[in-house]
Protein backbone atom coordinates (compact mmCIF):
# COMPACT_ATOMS: atom_id res chain seq x y z
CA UNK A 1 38.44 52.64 11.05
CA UNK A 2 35.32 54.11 10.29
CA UNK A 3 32.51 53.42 12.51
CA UNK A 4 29.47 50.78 11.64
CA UNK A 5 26.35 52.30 10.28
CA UNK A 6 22.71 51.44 10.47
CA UNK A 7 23.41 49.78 6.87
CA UNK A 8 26.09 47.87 7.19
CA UNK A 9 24.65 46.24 10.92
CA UNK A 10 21.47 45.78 8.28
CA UNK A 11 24.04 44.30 5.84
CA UNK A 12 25.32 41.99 8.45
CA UNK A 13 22.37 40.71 10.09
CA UNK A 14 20.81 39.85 5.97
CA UNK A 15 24.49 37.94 5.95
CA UNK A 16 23.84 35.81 8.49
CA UNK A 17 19.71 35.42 7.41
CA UNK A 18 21.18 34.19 3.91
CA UNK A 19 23.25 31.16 6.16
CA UNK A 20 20.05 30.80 7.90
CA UNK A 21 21.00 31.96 11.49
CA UNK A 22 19.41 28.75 13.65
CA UNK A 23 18.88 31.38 16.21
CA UNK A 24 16.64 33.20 14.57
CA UNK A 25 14.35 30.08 14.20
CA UNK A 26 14.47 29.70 17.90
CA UNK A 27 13.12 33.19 18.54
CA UNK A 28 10.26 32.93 16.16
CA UNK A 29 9.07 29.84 17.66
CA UNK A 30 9.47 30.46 21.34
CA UNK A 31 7.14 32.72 23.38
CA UNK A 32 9.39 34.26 25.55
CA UNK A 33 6.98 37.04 27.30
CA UNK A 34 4.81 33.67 28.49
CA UNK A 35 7.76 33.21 31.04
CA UNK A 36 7.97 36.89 32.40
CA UNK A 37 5.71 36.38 34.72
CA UNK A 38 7.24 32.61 36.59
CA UNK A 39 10.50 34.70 35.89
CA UNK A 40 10.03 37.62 37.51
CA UNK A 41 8.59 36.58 40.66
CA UNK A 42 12.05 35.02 41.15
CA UNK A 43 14.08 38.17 39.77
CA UNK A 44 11.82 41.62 41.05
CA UNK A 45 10.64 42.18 44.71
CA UNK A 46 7.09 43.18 45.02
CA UNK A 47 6.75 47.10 44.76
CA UNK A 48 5.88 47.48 48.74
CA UNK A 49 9.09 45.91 49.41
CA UNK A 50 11.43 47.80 47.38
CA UNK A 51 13.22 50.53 49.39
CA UNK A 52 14.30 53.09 46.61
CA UNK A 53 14.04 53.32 42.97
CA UNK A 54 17.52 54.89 42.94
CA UNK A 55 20.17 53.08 41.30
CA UNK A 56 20.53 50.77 37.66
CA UNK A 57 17.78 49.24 36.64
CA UNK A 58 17.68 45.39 36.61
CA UNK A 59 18.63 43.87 33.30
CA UNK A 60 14.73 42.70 31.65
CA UNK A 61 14.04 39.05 32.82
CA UNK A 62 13.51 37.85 29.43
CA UNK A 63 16.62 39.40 27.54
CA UNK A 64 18.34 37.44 31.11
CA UNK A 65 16.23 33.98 30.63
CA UNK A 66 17.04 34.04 26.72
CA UNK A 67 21.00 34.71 27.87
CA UNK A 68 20.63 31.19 30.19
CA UNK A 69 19.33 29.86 27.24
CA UNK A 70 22.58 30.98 25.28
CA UNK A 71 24.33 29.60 27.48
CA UNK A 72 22.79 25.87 27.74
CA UNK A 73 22.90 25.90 23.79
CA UNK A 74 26.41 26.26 23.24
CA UNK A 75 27.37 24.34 26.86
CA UNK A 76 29.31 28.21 27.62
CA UNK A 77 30.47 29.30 31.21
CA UNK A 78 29.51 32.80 32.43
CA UNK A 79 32.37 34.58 30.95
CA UNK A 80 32.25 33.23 27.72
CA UNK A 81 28.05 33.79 27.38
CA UNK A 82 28.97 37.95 28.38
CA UNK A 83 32.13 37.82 25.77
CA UNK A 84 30.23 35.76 23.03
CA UNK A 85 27.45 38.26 23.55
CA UNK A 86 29.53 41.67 23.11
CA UNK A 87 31.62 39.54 20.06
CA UNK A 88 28.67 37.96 17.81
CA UNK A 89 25.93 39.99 16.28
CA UNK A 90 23.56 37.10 16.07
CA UNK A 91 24.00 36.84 19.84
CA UNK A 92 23.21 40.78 19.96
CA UNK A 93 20.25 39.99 17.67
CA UNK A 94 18.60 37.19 19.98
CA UNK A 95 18.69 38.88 22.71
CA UNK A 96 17.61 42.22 21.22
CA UNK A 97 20.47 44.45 22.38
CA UNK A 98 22.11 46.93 19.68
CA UNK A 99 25.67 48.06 19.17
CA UNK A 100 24.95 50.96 22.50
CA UNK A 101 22.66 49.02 24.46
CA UNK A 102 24.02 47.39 27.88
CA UNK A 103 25.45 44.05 28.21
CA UNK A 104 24.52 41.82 30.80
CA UNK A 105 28.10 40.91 32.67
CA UNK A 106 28.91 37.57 33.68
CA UNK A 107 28.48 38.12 37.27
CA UNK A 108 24.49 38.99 36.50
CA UNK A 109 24.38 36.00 34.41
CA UNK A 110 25.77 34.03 37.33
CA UNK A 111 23.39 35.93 39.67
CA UNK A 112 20.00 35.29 37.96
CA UNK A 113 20.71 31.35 37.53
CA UNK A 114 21.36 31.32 41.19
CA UNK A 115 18.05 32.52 41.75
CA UNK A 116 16.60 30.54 39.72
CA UNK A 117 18.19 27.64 41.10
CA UNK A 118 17.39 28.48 44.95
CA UNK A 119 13.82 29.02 43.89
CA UNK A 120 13.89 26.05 42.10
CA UNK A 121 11.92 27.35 39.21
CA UNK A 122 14.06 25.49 36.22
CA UNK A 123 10.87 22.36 36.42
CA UNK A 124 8.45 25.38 36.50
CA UNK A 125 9.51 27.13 33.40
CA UNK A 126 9.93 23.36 31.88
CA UNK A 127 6.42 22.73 32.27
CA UNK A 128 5.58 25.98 31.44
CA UNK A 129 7.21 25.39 27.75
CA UNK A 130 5.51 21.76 28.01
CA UNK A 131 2.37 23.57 27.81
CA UNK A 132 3.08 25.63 24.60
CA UNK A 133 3.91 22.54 23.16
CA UNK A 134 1.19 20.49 23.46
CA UNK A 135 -0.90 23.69 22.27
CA UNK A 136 1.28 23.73 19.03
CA UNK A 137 -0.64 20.02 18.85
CA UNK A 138 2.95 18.72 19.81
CA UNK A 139 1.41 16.36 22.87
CA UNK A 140 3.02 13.31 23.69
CA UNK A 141 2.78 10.18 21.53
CA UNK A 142 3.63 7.17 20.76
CA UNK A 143 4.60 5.95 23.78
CA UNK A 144 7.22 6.53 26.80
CA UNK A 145 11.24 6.33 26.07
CA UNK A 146 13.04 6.23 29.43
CA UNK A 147 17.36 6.25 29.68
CA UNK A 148 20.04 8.36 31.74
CA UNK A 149 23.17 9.67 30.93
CA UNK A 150 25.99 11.10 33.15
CA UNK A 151 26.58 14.73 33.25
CA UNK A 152 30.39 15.14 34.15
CA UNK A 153 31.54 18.01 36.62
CA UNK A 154 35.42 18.98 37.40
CA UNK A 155 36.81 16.15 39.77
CA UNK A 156 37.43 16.62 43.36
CA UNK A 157 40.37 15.29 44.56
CA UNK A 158 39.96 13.83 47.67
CA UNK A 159 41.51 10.99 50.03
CA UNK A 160 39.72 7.97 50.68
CA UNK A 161 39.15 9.22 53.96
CA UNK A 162 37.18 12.12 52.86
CA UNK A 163 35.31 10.57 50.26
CA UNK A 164 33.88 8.42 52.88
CA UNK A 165 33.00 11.16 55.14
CA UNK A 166 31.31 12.75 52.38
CA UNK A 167 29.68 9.43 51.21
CA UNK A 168 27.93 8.90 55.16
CA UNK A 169 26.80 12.70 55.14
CA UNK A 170 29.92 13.89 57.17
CA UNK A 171 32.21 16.91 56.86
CA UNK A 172 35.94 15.56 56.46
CA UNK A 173 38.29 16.35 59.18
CA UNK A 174 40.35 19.74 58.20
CA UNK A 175 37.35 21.07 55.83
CA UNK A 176 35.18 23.50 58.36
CA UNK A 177 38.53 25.43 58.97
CA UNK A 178 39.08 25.81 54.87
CA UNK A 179 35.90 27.43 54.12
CA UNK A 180 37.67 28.49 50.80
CA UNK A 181 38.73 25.30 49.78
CA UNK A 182 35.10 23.46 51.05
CA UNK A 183 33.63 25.99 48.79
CA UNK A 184 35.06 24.31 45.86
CA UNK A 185 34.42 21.04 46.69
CA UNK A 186 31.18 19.39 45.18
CA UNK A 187 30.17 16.69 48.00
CA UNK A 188 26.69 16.43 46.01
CA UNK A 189 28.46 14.51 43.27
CA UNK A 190 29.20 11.03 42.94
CA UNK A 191 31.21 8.22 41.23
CA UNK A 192 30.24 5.42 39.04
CA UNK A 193 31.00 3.00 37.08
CA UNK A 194 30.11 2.22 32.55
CA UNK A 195 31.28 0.12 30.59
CA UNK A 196 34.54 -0.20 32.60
CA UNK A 197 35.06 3.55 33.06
CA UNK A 198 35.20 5.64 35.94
CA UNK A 199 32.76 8.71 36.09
CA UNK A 200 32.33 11.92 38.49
CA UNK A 201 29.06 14.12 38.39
CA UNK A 202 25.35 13.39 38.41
CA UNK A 203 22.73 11.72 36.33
CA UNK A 204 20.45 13.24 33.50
CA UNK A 205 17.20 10.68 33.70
CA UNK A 206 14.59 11.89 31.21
CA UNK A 207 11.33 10.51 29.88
CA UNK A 208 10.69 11.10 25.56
CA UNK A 209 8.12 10.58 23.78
CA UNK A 210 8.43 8.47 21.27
CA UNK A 211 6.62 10.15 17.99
CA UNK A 212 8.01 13.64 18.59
CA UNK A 213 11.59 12.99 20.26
CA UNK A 214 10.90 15.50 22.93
CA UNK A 215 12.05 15.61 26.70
CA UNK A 216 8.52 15.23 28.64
CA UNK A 217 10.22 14.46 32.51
CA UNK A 218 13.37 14.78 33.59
CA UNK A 219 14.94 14.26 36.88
CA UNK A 220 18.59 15.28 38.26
CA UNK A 221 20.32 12.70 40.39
CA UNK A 222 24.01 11.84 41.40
CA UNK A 223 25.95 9.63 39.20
CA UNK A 224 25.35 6.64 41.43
CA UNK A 225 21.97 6.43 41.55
CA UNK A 226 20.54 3.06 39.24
CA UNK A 227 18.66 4.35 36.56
CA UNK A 228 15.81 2.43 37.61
CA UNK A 229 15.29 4.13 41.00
CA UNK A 230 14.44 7.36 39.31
CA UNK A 231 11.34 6.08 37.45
CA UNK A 232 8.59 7.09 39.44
CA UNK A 233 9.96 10.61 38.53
CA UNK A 234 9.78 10.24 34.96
CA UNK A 235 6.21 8.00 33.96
CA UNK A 236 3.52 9.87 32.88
CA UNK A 237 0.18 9.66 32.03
CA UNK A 238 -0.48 12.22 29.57
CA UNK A 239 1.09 10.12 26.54
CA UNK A 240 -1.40 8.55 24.05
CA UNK A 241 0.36 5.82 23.65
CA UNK A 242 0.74 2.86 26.31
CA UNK A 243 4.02 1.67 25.48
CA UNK A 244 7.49 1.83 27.93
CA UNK A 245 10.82 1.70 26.33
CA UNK A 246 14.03 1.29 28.23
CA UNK A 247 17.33 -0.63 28.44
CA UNK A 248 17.64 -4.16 30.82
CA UNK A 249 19.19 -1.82 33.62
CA UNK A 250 15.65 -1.06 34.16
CA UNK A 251 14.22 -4.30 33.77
CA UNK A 252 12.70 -6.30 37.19
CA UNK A 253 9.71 -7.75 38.50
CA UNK A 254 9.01 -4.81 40.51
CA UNK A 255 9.04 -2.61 37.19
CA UNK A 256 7.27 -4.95 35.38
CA UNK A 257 4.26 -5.25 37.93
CA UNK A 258 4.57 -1.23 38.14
CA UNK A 259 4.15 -1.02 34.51
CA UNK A 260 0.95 -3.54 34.81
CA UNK A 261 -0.87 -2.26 37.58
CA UNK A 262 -0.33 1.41 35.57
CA UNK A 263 -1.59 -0.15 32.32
CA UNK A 264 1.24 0.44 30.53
CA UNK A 265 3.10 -1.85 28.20
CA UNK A 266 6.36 -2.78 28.96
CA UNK A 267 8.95 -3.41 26.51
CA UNK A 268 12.01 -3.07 27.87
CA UNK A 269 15.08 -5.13 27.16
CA UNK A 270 15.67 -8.35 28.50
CA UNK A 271 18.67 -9.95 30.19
CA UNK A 272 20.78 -12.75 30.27
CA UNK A 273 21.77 -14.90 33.52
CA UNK A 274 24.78 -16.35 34.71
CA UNK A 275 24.07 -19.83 33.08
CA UNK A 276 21.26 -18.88 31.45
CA UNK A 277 21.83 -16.69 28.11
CA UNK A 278 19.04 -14.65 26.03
CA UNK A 279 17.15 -17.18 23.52
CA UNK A 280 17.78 -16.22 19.79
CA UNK A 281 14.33 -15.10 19.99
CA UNK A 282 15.11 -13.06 23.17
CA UNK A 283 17.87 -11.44 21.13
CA UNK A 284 16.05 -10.51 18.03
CA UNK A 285 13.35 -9.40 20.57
CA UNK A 286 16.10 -6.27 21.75
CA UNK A 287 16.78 -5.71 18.91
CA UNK A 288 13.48 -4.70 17.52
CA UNK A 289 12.60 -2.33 20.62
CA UNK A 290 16.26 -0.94 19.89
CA UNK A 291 15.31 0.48 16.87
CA UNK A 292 12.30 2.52 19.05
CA UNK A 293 15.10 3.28 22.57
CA UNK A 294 17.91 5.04 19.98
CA UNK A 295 15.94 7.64 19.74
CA UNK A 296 16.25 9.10 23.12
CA UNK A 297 20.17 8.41 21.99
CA UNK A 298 19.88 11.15 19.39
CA UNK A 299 18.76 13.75 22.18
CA UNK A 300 21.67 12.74 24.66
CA UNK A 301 24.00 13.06 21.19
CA UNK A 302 22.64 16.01 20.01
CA UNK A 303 23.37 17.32 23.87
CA UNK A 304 26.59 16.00 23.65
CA UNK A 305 27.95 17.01 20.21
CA UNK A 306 25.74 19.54 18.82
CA UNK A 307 25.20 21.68 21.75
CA UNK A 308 28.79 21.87 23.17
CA UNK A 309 28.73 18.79 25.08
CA UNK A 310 27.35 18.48 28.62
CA UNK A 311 29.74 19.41 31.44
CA UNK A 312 28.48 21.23 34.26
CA UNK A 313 30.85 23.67 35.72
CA UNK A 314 28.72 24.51 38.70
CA UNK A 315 28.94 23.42 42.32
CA UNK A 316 26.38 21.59 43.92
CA UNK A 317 22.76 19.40 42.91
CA UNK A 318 21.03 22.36 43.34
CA UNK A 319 22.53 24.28 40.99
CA UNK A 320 23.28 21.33 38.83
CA UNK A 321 19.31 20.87 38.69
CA UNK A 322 19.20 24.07 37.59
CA UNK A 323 22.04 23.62 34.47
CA UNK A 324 20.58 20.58 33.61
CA UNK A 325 17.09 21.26 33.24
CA UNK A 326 17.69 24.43 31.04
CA UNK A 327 19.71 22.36 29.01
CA UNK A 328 16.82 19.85 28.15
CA UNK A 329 14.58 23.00 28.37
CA UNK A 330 16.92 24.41 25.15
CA UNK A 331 16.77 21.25 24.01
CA UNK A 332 13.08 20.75 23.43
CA UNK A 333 13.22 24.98 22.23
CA UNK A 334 15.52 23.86 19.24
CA UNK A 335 14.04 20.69 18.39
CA UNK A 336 10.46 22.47 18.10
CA UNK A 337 12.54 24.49 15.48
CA UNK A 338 13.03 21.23 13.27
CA UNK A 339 9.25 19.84 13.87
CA UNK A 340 8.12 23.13 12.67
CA UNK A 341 10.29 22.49 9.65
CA UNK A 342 9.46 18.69 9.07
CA UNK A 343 5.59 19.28 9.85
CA UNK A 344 4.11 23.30 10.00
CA UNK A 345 0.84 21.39 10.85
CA UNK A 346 0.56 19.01 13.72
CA UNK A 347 -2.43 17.00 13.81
């Protein structure tokens, strides 16, 4: 088999231009060296503290942070982001790596997310890409959207006896001699309940604005946590527009004086009683602030379906955080792509 030229790679990468490569879009509208600096405070030691200068040099921290990003696009574990990597050129091309240039392994892919996640720098770098936003003239209008969804993880199967030692903060009897096995238990995860089903993992909470369909706040809890409790995570003040969307979960007195006394408008869903159902008015009422709420739908969907769905394979809420904020981090990266597409010039 005769080896691949500089013409036919050339060949190839016009190939995949012509069926208009979405990562290619990505890279044009991202600016990656912005994050070297948050990144590499996390990923280099200071020069005084370095003992030698012997050895491989550390893979660059943006070809690494565009490899996370990779990976929360297409929902792909460790091994899969180094195999995809050596197997597609348009992977190659994002990350700017050639046929003879070094791979990054999946160990260092696991590696740098852990330090990201320790340092907890995923909100940083979040805020960070906030910013370029809102200098693209992509600020946040329109009003607030607020809704969770559940981000599964692999179930633990415990007893009943040791999910309620984990439940009241305990270590189960048996676990601290089985450091092996404790080591792939997740007792940061919890159960709940929709529509009916039974769910394991944690909770996805996020704040969109309405005109632009873009993740503003998010906040990682367990699966159990109401919806509601996680709001004073997620309000802001920045958007121009004083309206608050949600479901009826988060509907209550104490929200709606929360809403007042922050001048904001609320107009989330009502609820029926036991005994006393939503008027016909009531009813149509939902349904017109429906047709505003879906939208945050389409981000949870396009999560779900278009970006290999959302399981975490991790261990842990701290590395959980970490998965789940670069997801809605890629998120926001790839729907820039389509504003830039649908409107070049933001007022």
């Amino acid at each position: 088999m005769a080896q691949m030229g500089f013409f036919d790679l050339s060949d190839r990468y016009a190939s995949l231009d012509a069926k208009k490569d979405p990562l290619v879009a990505i890279d044009a509208v991202v600016p990656w060296e912005e994050f070297r600096a948050t990144l590499e405070r996390v990923w280099r030691k200071p020069e005084a503290e370095r003992k030698s200068r012997a050895g491989r040099k550390p893979m660059d921290a943006v070809l690494m942070f565009k490899a996370l990003v990779l990976s929360a696009l297409y929902n792909l574990s460790d091994d899969q982001i180094e195999y995809q990597v050596r197997d597609r050129l348009s992977f190659m091309r994002f990350l700017g790596l050639g046929l003879q240039d070094r791979v990054p392994d999946a160990k260092t892919v696991w590696l740098y997310r852990e330090a990201l996640a320790k340092a907890g720098m995923m909100e940083a770098l979040f805020t960070q890409f906030d910013g370029h936003l809102a200098r693209q003239g992509y600020i946040a209008r329109g009003g607030q959207i607020l809704d969770a969804s559940i981000v599964p993880v692999p179930r633990n199967h415990n007893t009943r006896d040791e999910n309620k030692a984990i439940k009241a903060g305990e270590t189960p009897e048996g676990w601290a001699d089985k450091p092996a096995m404790r080591s792939q238990k997740d007792t940061d995860a919890r159960w709940t309940k929709k529509h009916g089903k039974s769910h394991y993992g944690y909770k996805n909470h996020v704040n969109v604005d309405r005109t632009h369909k873009l993740v503003r706040r998010y906040h990682v809890s367990d699966a159990a946590l109401h919806d509601s409790q996680a709001v004073d995570h997620l309000l802001m003040r920045g958007n121009t527009g004083s309206g608050v969307w949600a479901d009826a979960a988060y509907r209550s007195e104490e929200m709606e004086a929360k809403l007042k006394a922050a001048k904001l408008t609320s107009h989330i869903h009502r609820k029926g009683k036991r005994g006393k159902p939503l008027t016909e008015q009531a009813k149509g009422s939902n349904r017109t602030k429906s047709t505003v709420r879906v939208r945050v739908e389409h981000i949870f969907g396009a999560q779900a379906n278009d970006m290999g769905g959302t399981l975490v394979r991790t261990i842990g809420v701290v590395r959980a955080r970490a998965k789940i904020g670069m997801k809605n981090l890629a998120y926001n990266m790839r729907r820039l792509v389509q504003l830039r597409r649908l409107n070049p010039c933001p007022a």
